[in-house]
C-alpha atoms as a PDB file:
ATOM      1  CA  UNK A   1     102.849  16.971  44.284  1.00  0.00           C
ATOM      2  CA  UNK A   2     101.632  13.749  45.085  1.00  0.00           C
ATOM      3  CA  UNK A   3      98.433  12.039  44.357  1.00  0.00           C
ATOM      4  CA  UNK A   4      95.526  11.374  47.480  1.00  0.00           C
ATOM      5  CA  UNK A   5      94.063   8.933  45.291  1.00  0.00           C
ATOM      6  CA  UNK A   6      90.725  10.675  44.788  1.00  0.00           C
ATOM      7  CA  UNK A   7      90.041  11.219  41.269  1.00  0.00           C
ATOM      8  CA  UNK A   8      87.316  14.465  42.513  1.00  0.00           C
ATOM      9  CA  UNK A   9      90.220  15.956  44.639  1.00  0.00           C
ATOM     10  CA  UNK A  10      92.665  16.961  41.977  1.00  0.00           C
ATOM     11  CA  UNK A  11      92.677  19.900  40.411  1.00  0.00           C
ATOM     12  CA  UNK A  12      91.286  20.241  36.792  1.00  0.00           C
ATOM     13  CA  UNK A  13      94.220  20.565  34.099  1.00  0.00           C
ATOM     14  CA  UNK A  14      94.918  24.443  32.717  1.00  0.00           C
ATOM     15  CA  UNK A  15      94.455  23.205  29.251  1.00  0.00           C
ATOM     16  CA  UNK A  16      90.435  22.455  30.337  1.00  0.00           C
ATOM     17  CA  UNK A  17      90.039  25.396  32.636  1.00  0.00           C
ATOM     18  CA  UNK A  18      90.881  27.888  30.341  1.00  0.00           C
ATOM     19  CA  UNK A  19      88.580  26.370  27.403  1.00  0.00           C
ATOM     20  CA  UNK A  20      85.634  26.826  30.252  1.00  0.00           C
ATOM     21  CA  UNK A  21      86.913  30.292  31.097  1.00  0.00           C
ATOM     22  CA  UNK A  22      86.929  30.982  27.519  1.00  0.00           C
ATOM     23  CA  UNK A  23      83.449  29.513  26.653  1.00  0.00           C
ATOM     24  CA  UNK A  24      81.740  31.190  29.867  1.00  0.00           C
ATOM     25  CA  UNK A  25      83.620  34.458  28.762  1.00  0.00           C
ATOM     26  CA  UNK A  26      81.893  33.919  25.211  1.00  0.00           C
ATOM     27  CA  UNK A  27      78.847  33.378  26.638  1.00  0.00           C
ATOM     28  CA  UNK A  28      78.451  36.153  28.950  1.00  0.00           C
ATOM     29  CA  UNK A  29      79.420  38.811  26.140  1.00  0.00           C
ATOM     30  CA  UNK A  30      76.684  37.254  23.983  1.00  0.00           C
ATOM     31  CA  UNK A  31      74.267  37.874  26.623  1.00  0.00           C
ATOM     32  CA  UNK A  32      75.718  41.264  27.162  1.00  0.00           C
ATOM     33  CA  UNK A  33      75.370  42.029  23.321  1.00  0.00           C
ATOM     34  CA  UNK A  34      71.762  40.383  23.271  1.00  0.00           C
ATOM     35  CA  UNK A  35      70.925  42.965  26.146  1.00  0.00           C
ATOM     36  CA  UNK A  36      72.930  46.063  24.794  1.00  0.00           C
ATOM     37  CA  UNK A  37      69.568  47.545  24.115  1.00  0.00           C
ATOM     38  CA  UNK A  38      68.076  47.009  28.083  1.00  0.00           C
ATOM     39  CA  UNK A  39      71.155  48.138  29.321  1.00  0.00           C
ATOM     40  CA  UNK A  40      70.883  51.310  27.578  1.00  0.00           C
ATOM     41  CA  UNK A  41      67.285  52.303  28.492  1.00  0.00           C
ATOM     42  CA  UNK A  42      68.145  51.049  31.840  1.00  0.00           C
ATOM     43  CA  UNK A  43      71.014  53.661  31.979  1.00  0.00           C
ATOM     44  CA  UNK A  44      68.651  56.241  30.318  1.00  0.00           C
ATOM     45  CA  UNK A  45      66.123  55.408  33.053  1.00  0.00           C
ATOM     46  CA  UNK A  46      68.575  55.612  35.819  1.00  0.00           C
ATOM     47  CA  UNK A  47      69.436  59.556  34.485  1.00  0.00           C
ATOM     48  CA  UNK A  48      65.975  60.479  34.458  1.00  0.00           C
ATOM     49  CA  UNK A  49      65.702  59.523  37.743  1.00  0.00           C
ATOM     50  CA  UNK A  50      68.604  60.900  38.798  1.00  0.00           C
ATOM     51  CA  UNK A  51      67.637  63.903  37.125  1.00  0.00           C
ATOM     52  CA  UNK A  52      64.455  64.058  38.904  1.00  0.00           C
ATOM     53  CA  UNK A  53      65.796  63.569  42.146  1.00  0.00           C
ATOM     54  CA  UNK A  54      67.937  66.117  41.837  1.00  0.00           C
ATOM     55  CA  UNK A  55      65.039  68.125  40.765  1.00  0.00           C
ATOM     56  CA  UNK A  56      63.505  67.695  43.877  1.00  0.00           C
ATOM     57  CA  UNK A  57      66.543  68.250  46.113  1.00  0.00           C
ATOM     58  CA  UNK A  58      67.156  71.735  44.691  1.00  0.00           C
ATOM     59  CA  UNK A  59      63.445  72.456  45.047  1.00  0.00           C
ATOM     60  CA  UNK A  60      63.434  71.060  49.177  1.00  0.00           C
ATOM     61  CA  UNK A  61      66.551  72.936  49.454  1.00  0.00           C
ATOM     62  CA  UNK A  62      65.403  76.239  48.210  1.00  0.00           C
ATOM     63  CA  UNK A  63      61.781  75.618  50.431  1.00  0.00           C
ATOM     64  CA  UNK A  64      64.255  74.954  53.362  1.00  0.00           C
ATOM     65  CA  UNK A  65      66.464  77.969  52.661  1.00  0.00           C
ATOM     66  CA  UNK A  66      63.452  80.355  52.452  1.00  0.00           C
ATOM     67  CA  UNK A  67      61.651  78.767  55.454  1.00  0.00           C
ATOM     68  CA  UNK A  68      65.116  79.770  57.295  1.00  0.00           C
ATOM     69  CA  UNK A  69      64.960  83.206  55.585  1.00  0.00           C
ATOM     70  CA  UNK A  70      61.342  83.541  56.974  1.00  0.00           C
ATOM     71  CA  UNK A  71      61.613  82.721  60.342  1.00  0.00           C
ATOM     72  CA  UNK A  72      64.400  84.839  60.550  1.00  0.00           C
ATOM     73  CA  UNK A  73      61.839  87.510  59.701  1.00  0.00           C
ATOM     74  CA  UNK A  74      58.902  86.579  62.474  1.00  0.00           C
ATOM     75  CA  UNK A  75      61.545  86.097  64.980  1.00  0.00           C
ATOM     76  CA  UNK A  76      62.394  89.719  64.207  1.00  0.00           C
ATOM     77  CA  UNK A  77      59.083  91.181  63.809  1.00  0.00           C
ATOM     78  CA  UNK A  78      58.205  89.508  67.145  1.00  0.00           C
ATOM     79  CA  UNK A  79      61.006  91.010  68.746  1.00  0.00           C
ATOM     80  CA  UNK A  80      60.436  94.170  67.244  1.00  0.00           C
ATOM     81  CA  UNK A  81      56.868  94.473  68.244  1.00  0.00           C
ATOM     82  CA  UNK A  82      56.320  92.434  71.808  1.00  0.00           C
ATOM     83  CA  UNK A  83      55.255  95.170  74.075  1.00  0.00           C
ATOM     84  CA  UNK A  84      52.192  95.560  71.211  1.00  0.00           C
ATOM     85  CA  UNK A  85      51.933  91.852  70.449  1.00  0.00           C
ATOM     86  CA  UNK A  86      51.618  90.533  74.282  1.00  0.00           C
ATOM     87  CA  UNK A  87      48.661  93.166  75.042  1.00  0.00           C
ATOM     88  CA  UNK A  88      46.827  92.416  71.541  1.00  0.00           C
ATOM     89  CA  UNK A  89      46.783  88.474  71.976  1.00  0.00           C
ATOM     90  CA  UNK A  90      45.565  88.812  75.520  1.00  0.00           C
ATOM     91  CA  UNK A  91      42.608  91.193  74.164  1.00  0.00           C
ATOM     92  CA  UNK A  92      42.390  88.897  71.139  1.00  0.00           C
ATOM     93  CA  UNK A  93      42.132  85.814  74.142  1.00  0.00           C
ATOM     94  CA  UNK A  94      39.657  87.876  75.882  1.00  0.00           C
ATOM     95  CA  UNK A  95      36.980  88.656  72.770  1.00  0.00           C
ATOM     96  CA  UNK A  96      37.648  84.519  71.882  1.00  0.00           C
ATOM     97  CA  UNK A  97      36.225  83.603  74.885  1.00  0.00           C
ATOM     98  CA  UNK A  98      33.266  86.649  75.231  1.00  0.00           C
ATOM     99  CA  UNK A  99      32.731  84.812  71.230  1.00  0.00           C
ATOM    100  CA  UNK A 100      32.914  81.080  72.999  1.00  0.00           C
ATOM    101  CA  UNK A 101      30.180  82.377  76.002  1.00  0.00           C
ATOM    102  CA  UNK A 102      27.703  83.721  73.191  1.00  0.00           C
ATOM    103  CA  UNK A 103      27.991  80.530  71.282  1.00  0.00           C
ATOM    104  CA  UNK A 104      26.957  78.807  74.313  1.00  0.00           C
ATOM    105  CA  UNK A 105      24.182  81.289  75.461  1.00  0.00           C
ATOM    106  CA  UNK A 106      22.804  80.418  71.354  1.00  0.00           C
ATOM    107  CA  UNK A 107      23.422  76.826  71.522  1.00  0.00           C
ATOM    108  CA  UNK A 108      21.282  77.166  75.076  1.00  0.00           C
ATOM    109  CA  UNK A 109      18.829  79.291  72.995  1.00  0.00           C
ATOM    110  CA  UNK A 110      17.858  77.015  70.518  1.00  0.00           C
ATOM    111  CA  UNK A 111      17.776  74.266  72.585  1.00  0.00           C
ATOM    112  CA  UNK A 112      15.011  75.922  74.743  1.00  0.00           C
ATOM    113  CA  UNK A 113      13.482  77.489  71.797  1.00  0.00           C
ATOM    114  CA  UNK A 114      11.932  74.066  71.106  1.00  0.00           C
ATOM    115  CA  UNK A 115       9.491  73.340  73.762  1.00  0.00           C
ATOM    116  CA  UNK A 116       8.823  77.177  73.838  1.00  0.00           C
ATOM    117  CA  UNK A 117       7.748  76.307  70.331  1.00  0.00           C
ATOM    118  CA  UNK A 118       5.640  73.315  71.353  1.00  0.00           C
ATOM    119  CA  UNK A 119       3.818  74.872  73.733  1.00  0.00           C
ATOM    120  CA  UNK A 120       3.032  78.071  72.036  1.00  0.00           C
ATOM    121  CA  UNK A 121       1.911  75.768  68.711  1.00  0.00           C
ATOM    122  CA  UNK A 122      -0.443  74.033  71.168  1.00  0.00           C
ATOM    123  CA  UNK A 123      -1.737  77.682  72.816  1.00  0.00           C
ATOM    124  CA  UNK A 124      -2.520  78.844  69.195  1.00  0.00           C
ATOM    125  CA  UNK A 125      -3.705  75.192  67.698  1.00  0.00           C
ATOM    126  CA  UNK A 126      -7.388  74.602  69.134  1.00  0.00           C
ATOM    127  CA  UNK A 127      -9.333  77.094  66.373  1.00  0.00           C
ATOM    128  CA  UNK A 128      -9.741  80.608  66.297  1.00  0.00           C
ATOM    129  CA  UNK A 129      -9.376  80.914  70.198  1.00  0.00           C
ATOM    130  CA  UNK A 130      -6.188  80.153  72.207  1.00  0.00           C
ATOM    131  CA  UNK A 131      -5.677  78.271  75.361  1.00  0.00           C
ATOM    132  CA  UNK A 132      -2.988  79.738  77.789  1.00  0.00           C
ATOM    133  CA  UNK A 133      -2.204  80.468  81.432  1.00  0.00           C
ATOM    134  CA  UNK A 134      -1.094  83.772  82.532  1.00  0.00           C
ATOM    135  CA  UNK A 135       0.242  83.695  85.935  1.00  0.00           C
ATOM    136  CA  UNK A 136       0.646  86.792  87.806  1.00  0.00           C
ATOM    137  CA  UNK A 137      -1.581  88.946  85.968  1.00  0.00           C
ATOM    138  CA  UNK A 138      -3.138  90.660  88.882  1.00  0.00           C
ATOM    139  CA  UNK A 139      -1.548  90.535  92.295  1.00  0.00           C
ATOM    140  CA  UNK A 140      -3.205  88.258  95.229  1.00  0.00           C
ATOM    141  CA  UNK A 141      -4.245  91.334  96.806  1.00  0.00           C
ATOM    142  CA  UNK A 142      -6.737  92.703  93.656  1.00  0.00           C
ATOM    143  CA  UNK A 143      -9.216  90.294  94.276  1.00  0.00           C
ATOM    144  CA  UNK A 144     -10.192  86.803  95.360  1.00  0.00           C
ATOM    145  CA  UNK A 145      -9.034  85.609  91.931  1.00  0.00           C
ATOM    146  CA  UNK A 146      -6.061  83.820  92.357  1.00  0.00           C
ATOM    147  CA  UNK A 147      -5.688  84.194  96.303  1.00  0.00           C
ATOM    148  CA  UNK A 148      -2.438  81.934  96.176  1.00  0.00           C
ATOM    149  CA  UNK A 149      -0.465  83.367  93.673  1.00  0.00           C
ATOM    150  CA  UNK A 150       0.975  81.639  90.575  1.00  0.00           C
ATOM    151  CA  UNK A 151      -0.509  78.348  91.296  1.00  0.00           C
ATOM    152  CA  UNK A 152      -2.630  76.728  88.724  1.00  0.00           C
END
């Protein structure tokens, strides 16, 4: 082999490369023995884990496999009963919205019920008398009372 000249571009000599393997080597299994303690909790801690995880695997699988196992079963029982099941959720349709109308007629209820409220609370609030307007109590034709009807 022959020399470029540059003292950086040869190679190092085995003689020193093996003393630095042998010292890095030495060094490494040092740290290693320092450690020996971490590394085994950090293997313990990596089988709990593991452990736990497959925990939890067999658990999803067995919810999975009985989910399966129960759909299985509605899909049958729907097939089995569909002649009853159509009819019934149309009549069960029909009495939801006959509930939804009287929720509605309620809510329109109350919300009238107020000024009903307001007004009859004024009728009754002027002593032991009462202030009111009954319309219609005898028909135009009775008398000359109210000639025009329900106008005030």
């Amino acid at each position: 082999m022959r020399s470029t000249g540059c003292r950086s571009c040869r190679r190092p000599s085995p003689r020193v490369t093996s003393s630095w393997s042998t010292n890095n080597t030495a060094q490494v299994s040092k740290t290693i023995a320092d450690r020996d303690g971490d590394f085994e909790k950090l293997l313990a801690d990596g089988n709990l884990l593991l452990q736990e995880i497959r925990a939890r695997r067999d658990s999803i699988s067995g919810l999975l496999d009985g989910t399966r196992k129960l759909s299985a079963q509605l899909s049958g029982l729907v097939d089995d009963n569909a002649a009853q099941i159509g009819p019934t959720l149309q009549q069960l349709d029909r009495v939801t919205k006959m509930l939804q109308r009287n929720q509605d007629n309620l809510n329109r209820s109350l919300e009238l019920f107020a000024p009903f409220t307001r007004l009859f609370s004024n009728v009754l609030g002027n002593g032991r008398w009462f202030d009111t307007y009954v319309c219609g109590l005898l028909p135009p034709a009775v008398g000359p009372i109210n000639e025009k009807g329900c106008q005030p």
